[in-house]
Protein backbone atom coordinates (compact mmCIF):
# COMPACT_ATOMS: atom_id res chain seq x y z
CA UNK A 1 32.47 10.68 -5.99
CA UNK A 2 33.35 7.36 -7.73
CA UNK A 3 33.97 6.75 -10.92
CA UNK A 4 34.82 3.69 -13.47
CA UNK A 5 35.05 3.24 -17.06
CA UNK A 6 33.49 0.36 -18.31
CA UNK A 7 34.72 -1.52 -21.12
CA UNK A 8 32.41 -3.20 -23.81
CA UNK A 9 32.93 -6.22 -25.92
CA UNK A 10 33.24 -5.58 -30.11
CA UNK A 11 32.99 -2.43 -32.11
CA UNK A 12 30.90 -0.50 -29.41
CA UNK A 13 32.82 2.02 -27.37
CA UNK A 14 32.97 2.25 -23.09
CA UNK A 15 31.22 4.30 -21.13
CA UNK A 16 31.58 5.99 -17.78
CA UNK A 17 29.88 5.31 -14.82
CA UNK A 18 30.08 8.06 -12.00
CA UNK A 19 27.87 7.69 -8.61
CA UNK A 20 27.60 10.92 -6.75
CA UNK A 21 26.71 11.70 -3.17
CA UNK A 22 23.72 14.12 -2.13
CA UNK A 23 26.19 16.54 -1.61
CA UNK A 24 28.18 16.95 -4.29
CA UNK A 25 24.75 17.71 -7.16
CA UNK A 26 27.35 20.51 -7.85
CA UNK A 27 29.60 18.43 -9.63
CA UNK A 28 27.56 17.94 -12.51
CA UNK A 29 28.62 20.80 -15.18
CA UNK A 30 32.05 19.77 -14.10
CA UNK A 31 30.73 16.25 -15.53
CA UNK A 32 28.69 17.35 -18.48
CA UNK A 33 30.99 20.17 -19.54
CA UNK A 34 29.54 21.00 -22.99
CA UNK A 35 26.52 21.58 -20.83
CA UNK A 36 27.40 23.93 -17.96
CA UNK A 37 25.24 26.37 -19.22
CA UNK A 38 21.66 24.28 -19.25
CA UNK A 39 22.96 23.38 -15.37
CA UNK A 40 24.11 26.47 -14.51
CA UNK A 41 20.60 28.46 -16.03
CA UNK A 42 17.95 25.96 -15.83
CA UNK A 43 18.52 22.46 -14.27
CA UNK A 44 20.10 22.95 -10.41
CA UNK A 45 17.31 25.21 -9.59
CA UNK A 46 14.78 22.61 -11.26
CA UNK A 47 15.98 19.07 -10.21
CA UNK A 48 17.95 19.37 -6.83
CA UNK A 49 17.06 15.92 -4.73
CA UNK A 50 13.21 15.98 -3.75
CA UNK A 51 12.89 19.93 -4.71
CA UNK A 52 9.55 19.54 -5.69
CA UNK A 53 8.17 17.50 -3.01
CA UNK A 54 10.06 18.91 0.54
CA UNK A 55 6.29 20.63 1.09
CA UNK A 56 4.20 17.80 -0.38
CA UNK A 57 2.17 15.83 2.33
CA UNK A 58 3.40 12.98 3.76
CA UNK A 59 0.71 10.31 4.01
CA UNK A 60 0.15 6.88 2.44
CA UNK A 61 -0.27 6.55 -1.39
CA UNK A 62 1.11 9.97 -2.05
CA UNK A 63 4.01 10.10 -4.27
CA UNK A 64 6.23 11.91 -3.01
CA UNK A 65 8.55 10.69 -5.28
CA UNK A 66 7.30 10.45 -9.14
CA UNK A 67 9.00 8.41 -11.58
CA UNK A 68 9.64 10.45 -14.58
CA UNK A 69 12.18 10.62 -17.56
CA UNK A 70 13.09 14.34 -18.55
CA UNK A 71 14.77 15.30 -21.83
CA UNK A 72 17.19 17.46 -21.22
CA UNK A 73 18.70 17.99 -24.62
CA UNK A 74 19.04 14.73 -27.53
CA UNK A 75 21.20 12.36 -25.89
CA UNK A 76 20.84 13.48 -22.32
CA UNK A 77 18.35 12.93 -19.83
CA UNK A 78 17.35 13.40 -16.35
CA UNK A 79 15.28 9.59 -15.00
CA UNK A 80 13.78 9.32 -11.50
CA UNK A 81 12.82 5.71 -10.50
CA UNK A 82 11.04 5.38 -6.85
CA UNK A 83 12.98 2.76 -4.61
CA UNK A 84 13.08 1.35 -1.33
CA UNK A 85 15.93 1.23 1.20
CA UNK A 86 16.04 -1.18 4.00
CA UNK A 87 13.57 0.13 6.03
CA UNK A 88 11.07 0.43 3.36
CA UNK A 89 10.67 3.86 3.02
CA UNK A 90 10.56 5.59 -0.38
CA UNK A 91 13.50 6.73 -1.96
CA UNK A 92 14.48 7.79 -5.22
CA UNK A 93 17.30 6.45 -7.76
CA UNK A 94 17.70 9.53 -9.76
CA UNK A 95 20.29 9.15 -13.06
CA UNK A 96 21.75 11.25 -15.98
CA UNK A 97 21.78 9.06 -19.12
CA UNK A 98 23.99 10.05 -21.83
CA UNK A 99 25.74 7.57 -24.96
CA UNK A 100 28.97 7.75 -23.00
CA UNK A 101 27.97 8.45 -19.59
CA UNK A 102 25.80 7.05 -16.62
CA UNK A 103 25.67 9.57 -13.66
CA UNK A 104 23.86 8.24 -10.12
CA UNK A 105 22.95 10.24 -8.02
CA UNK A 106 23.26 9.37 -3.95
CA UNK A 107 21.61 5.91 -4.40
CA UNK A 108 23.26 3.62 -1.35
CA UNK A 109 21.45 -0.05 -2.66
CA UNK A 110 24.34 0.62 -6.03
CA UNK A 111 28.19 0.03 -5.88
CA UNK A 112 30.85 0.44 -8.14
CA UNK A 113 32.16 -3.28 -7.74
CA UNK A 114 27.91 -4.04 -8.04
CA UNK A 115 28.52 -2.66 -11.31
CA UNK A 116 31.69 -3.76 -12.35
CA UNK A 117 30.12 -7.29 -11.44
CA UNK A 118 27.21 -6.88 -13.96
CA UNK A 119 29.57 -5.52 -16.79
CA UNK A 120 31.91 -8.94 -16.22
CA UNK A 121 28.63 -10.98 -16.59
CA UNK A 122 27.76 -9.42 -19.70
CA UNK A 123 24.52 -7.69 -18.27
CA UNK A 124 25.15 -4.37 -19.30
CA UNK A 125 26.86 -3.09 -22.33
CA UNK A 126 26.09 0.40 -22.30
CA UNK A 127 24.01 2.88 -20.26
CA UNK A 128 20.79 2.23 -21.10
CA UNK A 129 21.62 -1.42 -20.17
CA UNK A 130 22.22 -0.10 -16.39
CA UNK A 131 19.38 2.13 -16.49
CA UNK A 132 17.30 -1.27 -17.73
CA UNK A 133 18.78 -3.10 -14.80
CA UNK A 134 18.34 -0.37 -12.16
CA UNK A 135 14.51 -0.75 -13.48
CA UNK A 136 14.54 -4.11 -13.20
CA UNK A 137 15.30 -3.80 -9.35
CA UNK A 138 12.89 -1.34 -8.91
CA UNK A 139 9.88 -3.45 -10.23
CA UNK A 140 11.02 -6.49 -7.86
CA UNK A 141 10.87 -4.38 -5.13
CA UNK A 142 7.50 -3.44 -5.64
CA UNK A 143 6.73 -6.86 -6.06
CA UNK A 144 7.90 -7.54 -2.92
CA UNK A 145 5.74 -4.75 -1.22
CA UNK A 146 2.88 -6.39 -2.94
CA UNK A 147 3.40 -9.51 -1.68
CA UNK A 148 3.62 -8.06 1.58
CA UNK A 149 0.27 -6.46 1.17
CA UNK A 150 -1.18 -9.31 0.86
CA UNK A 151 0.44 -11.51 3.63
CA UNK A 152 -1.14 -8.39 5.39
CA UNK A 153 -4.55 -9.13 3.73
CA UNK A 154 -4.63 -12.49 4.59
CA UNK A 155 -3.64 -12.06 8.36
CA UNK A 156 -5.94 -9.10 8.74
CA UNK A 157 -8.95 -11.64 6.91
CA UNK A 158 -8.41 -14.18 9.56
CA UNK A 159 -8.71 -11.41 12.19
CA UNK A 160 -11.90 -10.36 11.09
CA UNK A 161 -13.46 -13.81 10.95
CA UNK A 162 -12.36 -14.54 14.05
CA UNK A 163 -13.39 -11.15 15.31
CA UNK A 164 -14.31 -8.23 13.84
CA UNK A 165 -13.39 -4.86 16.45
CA UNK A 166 -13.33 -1.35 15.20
CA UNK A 167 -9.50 -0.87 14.90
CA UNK A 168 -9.05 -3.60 12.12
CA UNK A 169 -10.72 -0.85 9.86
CA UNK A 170 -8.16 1.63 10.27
CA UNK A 171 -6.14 -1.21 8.78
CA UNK A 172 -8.40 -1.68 5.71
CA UNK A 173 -7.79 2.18 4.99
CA UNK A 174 -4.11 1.82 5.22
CA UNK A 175 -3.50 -1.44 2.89
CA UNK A 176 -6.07 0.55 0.34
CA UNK A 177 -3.69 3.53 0.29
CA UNK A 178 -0.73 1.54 0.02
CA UNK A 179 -2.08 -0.40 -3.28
CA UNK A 180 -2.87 2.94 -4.39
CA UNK A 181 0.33 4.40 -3.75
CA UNK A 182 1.72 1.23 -5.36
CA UNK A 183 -0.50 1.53 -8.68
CA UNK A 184 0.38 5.13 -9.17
CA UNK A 185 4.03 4.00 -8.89
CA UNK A 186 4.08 1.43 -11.39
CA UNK A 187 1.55 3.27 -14.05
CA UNK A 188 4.87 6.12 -13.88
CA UNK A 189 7.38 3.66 -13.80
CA UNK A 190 5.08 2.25 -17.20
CA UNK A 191 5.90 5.37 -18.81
CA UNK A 192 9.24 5.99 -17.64
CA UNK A 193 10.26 2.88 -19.08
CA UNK A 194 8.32 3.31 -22.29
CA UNK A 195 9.98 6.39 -22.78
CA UNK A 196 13.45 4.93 -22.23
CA UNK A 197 12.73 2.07 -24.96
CA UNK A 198 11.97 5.05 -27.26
CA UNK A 199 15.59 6.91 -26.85
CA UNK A 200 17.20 4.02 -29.04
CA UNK A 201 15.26 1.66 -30.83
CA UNK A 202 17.82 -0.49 -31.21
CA UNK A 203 17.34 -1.25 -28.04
CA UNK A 204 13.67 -1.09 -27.89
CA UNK A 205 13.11 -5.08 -27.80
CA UNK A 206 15.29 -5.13 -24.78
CA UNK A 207 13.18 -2.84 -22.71
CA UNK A 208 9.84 -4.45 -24.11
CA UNK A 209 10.25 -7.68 -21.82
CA UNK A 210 10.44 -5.25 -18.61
CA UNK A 211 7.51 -2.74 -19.78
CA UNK A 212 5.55 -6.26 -20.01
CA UNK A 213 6.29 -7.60 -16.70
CA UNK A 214 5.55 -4.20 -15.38
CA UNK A 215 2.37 -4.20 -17.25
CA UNK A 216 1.75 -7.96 -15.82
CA UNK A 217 2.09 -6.39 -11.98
CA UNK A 218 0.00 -3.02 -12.70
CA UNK A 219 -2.80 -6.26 -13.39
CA UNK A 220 -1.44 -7.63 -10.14
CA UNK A 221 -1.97 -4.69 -8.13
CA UNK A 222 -5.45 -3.81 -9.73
CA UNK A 223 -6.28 -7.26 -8.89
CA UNK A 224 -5.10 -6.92 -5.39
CA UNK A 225 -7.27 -3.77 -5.00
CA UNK A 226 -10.35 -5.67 -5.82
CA UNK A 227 -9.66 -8.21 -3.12
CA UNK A 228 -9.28 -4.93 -0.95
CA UNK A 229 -12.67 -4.20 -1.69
CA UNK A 230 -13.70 -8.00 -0.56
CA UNK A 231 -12.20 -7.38 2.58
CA UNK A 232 -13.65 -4.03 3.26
CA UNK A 233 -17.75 -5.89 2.58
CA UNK A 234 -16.31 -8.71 4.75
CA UNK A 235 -15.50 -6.47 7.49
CA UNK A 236 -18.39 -4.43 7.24
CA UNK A 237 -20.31 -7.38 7.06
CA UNK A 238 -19.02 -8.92 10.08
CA UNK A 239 -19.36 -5.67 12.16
CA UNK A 240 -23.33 -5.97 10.60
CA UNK A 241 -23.23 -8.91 11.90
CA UNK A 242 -21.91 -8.37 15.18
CA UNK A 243 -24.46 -5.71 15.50
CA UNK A 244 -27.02 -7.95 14.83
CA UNK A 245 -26.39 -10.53 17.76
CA UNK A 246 -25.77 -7.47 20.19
CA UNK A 247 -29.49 -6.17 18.78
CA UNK A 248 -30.97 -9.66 19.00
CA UNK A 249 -29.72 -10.15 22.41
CA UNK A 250 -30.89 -6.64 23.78
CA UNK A 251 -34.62 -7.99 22.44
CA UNK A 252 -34.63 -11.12 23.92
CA UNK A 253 -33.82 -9.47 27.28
CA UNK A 254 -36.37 -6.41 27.07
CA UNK A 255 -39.05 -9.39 25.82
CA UNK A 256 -37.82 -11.48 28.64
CA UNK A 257 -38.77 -7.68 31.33
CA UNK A 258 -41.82 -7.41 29.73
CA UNK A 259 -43.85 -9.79 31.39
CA UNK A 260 -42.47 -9.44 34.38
CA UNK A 261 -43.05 -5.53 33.94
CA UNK A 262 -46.48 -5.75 33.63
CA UNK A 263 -46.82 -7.90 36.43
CA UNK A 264 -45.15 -5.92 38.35
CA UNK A 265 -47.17 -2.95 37.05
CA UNK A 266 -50.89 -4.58 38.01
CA UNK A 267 -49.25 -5.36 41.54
CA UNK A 268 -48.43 -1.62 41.34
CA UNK A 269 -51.95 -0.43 41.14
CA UNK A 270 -53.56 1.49 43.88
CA UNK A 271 -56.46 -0.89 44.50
CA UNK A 272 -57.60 -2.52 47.90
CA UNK A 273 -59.07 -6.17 46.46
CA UNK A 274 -56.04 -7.26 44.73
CA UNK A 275 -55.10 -10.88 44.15
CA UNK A 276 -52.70 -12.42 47.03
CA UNK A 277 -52.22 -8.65 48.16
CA UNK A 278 -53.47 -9.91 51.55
CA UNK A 279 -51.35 -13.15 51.40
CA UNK A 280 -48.74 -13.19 53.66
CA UNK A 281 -46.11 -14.77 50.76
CA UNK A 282 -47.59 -12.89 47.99
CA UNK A 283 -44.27 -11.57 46.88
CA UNK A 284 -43.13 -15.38 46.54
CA UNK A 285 -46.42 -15.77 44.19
CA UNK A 286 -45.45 -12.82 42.50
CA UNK A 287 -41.54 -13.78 42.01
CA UNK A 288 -42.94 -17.76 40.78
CA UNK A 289 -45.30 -16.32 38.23
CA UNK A 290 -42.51 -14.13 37.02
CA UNK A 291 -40.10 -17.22 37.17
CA UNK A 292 -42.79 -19.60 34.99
CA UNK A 293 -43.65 -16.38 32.69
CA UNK A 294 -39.66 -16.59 31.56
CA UNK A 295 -39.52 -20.57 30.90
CA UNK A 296 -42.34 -19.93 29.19
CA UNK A 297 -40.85 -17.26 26.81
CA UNK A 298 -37.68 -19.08 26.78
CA UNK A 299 -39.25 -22.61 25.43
CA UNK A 300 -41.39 -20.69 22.76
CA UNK A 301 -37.78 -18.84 21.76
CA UNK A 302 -36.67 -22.55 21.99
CA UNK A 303 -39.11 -23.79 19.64
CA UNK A 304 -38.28 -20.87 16.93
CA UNK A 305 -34.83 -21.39 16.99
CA UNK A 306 -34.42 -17.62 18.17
CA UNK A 307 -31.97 -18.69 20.96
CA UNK A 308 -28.67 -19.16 18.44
């Protein structure tokens, strides 16, 4: 556990900032000690990390984790904001928010000194300042998976001009459920943050500028699932397409046979006066009608413009 006091400018009072691993959850009546009770009864069985999603599928645009802000009594609550580490997996940033205390819970992107850094550049005041800030760093981060999205979109485009193949719409799927996932993360974080701006309204203005922006990339990402769409027709239209020279080929050939078929069939009939049967190169006859029947069918092709 570590632990720090900040100290505010003017008349307001400091607050305490504690960040707490996974495993010490327990710690938290010891923390909030005019509420052991509501832990001891209610809350650990209700809010211990990920409790309500260890049997939830795993899969693209499934939250797993679901931004939410939880009163727990006036002037405490339990917030959830969904993160990512490094890797860019999912992970939560889960907080107590009290008037004189911030609690975080096992969140590794968050230091002390980060924090003792924003408090000595005047960034945060109090705890709903931090809690602001921590959303703040959220929303870039999904801004950064959206631009990555579509970095994706546009390689994955170029692909499918080039050449369409079956695989590249097993992509498609998975960029569709990402902006999903991604939509359905910012729409909570919407309302998480709304929520926040109503705890203190003196405050409210602050929180309006990041419930805006977050507004401005929910637009983003609906916009970004439209050109989803776009690329889903354009691959289906080049696979259409592909189709279409594969069929166009595969009648040019048979109507290329056919002649030579039915040639080959009046040959084939069981007659004894048949034309250059007797001959001893009849089968050259037979292979330079064939040969002139093609260049015939190939010019008239030639003429429609059926060849390209």
């Amino acid at each position: 556990m570590e632990q720090m006091t900040i100290e505010t400018r003017g008349d307001q009072p400091g607050f305490k900032i504690i960040l707490l691993e996974s495993d010490e959850w327990d710690q938290l009546p010891q923390i909030f000690i005019q509420d052991t009770e509501l832990f001891h009864r209610h809350w650990m069985s209700q809010i211990h990390p990920l409790k309500a999603g260890e049997q939830a599928p795993d899969r693209e645009g499934y939250l797993v984790i679901k931004p939410v802000v939880i009163r727990l009594r006036p002037g405490l609550h339990y917030c959830i904001y969904r993160d990512q580490d490094r890797h860019g997996h999912p992970c939560p940033v889960q907080f107590f928010l009290s008037e004189d205390h911030f609690v975080l819970m096992e969140n590794q992107s968050v230091s002390i000194d980060k924090v003792k850094e924003w408090a000595e550049r005047g960034i945060i005041s109090n705890p709903m300042d931090l809690a602001r800030v921590l959303g703040a760093r959220v929303l870039r981060h999904h801004q950064s998976r959206l631009e990555l999205i579509e970095d994706d979109m546009q390689e994955l485009e170029g692909e499918i001009l080039e050449k369409p193949v079956l695989k590249q719409q097993t992509k498609i799927i998975s960029l569709h459920r990402q902006v999903i996932g991604l939509k359905k993360s910012l729409n909570r974080h919407l309302a998480a943050f709304t929520r926040l701006a109503l705890i203190d309204r003196d405050l409210e203005n602050d929180w309006k500028e990041l419930t805006l922006e977050t507004q401005r990339e929910i637009e983003n990402v609906r916009q970004t699932h439209d050109l989803v769409e776009s690329l889903r027709e354009a691959y289906q239209a080049a696979m259409d397409n592909r189709d279409n020279e594969i069929m166009k080929f595969l009648t040019i050939l048979a109507t290329l046979v056919l002649p030579i078929n039915m040639l080959a069939s009046f040959f084939g009939m069981n007659f004894e006066h048949m034309p250059f049967i007797q001959l001893p190169h009849g089968i050259y006859v037979f292979l330079g009608l064939s040969v002139v029947v093609v260049i015939i069918v190939l010019l008239f092709f030639r003429k429609k413009d059926w060849l390209r």
